[in-house]
Protein backbone atom coordinates (compact mmCIF):
# COMPACT_ATOMS: atom_id res chain seq x y z
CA UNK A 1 30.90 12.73 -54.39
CA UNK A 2 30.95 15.63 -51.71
CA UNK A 3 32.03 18.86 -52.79
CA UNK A 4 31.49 21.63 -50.10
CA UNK A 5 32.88 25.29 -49.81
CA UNK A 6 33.65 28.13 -47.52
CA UNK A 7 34.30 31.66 -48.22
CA UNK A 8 37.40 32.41 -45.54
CA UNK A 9 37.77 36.39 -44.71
CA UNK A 10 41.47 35.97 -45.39
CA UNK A 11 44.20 35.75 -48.47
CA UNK A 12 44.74 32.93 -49.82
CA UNK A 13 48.16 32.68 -48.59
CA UNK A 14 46.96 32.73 -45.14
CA UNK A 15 45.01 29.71 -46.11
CA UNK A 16 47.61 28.05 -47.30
CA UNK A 17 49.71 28.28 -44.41
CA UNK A 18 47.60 26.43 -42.30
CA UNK A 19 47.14 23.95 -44.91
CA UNK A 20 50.84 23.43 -45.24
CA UNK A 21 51.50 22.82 -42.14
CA UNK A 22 50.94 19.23 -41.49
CA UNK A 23 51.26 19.29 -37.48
CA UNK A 24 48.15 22.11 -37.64
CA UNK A 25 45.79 18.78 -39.30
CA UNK A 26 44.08 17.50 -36.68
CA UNK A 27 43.42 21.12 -35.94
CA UNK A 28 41.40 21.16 -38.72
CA UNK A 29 40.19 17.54 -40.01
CA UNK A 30 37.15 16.17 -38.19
CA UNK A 31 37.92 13.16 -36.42
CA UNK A 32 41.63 13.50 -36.11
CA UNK A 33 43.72 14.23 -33.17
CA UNK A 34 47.63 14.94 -32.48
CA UNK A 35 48.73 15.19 -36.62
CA UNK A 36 52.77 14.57 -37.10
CA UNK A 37 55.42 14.07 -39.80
CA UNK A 38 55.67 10.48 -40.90
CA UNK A 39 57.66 10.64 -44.10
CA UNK A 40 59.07 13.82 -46.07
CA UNK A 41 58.68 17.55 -46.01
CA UNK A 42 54.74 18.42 -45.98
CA UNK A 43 53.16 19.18 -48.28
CA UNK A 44 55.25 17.92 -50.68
CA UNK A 45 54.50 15.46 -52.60
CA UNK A 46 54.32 12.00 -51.11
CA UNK A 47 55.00 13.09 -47.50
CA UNK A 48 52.78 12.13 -44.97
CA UNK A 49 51.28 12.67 -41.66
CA UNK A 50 50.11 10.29 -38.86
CA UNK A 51 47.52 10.97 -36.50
CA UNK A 52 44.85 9.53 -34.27
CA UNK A 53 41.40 8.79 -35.68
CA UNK A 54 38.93 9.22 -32.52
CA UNK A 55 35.16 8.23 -32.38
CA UNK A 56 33.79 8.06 -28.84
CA UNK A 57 35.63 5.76 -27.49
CA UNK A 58 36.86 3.75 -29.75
CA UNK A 59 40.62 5.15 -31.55
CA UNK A 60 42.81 3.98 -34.37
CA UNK A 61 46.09 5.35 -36.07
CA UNK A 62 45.45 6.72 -39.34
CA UNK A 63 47.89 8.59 -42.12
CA UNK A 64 47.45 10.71 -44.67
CA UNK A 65 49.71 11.15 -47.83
CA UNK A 66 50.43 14.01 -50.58
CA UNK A 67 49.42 13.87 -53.86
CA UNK A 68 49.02 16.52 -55.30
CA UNK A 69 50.76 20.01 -54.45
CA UNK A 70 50.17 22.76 -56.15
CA UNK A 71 51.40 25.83 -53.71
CA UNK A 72 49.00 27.86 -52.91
CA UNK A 73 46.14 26.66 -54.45
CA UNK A 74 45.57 23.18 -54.67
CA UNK A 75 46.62 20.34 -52.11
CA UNK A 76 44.99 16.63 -52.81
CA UNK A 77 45.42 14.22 -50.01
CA UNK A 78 44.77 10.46 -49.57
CA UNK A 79 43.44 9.40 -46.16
CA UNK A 80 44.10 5.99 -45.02
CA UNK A 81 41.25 4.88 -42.72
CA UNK A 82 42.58 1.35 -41.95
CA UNK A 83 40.36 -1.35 -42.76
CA UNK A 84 37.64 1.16 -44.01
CA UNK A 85 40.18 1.69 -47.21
CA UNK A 86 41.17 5.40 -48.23
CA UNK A 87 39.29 8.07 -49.45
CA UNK A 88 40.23 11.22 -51.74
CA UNK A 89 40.64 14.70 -50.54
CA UNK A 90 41.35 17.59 -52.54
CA UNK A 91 41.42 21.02 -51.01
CA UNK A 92 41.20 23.93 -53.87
CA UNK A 93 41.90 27.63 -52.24
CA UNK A 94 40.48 30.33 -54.61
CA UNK A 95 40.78 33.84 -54.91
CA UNK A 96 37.80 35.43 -54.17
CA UNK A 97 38.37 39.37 -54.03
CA UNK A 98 40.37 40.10 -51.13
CA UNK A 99 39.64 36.82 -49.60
CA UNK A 100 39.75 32.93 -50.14
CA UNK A 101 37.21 30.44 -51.40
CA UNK A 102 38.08 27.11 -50.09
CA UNK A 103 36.60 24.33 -52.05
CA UNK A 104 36.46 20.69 -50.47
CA UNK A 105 35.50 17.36 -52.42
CA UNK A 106 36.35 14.23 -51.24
CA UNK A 107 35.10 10.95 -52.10
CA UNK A 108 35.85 7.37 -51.05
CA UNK A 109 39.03 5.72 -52.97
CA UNK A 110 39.68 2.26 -52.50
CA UNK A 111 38.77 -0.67 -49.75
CA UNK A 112 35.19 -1.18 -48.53
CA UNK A 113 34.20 2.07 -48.08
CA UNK A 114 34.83 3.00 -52.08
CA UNK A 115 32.56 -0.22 -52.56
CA UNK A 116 29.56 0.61 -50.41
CA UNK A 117 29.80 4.49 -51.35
CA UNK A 118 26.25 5.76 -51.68
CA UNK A 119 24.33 8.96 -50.85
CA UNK A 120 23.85 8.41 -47.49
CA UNK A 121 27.67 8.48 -47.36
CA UNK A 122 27.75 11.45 -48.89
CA UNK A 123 25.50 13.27 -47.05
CA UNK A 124 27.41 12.35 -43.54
CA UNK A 125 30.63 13.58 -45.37
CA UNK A 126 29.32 16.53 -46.04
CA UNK A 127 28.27 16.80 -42.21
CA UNK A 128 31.81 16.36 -41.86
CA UNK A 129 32.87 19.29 -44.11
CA UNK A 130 30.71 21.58 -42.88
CA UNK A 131 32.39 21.36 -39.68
CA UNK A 132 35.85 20.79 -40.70
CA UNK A 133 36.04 23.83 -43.41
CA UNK A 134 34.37 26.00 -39.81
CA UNK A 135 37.36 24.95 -38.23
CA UNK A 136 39.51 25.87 -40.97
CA UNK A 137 37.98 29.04 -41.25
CA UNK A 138 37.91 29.82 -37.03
CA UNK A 139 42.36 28.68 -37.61
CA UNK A 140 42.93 30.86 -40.16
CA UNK A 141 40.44 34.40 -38.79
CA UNK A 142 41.76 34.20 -35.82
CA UNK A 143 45.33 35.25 -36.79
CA UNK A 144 46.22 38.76 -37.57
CA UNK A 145 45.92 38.75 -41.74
CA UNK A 146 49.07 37.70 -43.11
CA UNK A 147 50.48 35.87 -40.56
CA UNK A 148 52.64 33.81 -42.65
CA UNK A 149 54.71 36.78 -43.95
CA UNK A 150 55.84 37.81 -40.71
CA UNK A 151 56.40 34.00 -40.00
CA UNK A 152 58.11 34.18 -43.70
CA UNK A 153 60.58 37.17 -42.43
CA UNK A 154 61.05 36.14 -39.20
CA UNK A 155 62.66 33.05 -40.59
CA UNK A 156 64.80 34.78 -43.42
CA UNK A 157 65.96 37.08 -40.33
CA UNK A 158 67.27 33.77 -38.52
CA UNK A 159 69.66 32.50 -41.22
């Protein structure tokens, strides 16, 4: 199993806002590209997201469903990789003083890639995290702290 973490220099509502918004996920996943709605309201529970899967060259459509939402704290994801199978990926957000700790584990779920699991796996998915949970972190610093409630108000103003 990889489990990786980030401490992000924001709330952990200003986490979550980038997490729950599904058209910000290939902003933020490794290997993804142009994230949209597929089914439901993100993050809800069983809504999902399509999106491109890129590697060099080569591309394929992948999706990703809810479930588990626990707002704005815990958000567990399964990734549909094709014919690879699907893999588990739970995102924990933590208070951590003033800031967030972001904890990552995700593991392989079903189809060949949940059979041929092994450390080397591991240790290339942690590659992974180390760069997505960067991103995250780069999304989420580099809007003014507590961008969501102004976001929050400026909808509430609209109605």
């Amino acid at each position: 199993m990889a489990v990786r973490h980030r401490l992000i220099e924001r709330s952990v509502e200003d986490v979550w806002a980038v997490l729950a918004d599904g058209t910000r996920y290939g902003d933020w996943v490794v290997g993804t590209a142009g994230s949209r709605p597929r089914e439901g309201d993100w993050p809800q529970v069983g809504s999902s997201i399509a999106y491109e899967v890129r590697l060099g060259p080569w591309s394929a459509s992948g999706s990703t469903v809810v479930r588990r939402c626990e707002p704005p704290g815990v958000l567990e994801l399964e990734a549909d990789g094709g014919w690879l199978g699907t893999a588990r990926i739970a995102v924990e957000v933590r208070p951590w003083g003033d800031n967030a700790l972001v904890i990552v584990d995700e593991h392989p779920l079903r189809g060949p890639a949940g059979t041929l699991h092994n450390t080397t796996a591991d240790a290339l998915i942690q590659l992974r995290h180390r760069s997505m949970l960067a991103r995250l972190a780069h999304l989420v610093e580099s809007n003014p702290k507590h961008a969501h409630e102004s976001a929050r108000s400026r909808s509430s103003a609209s109605r």
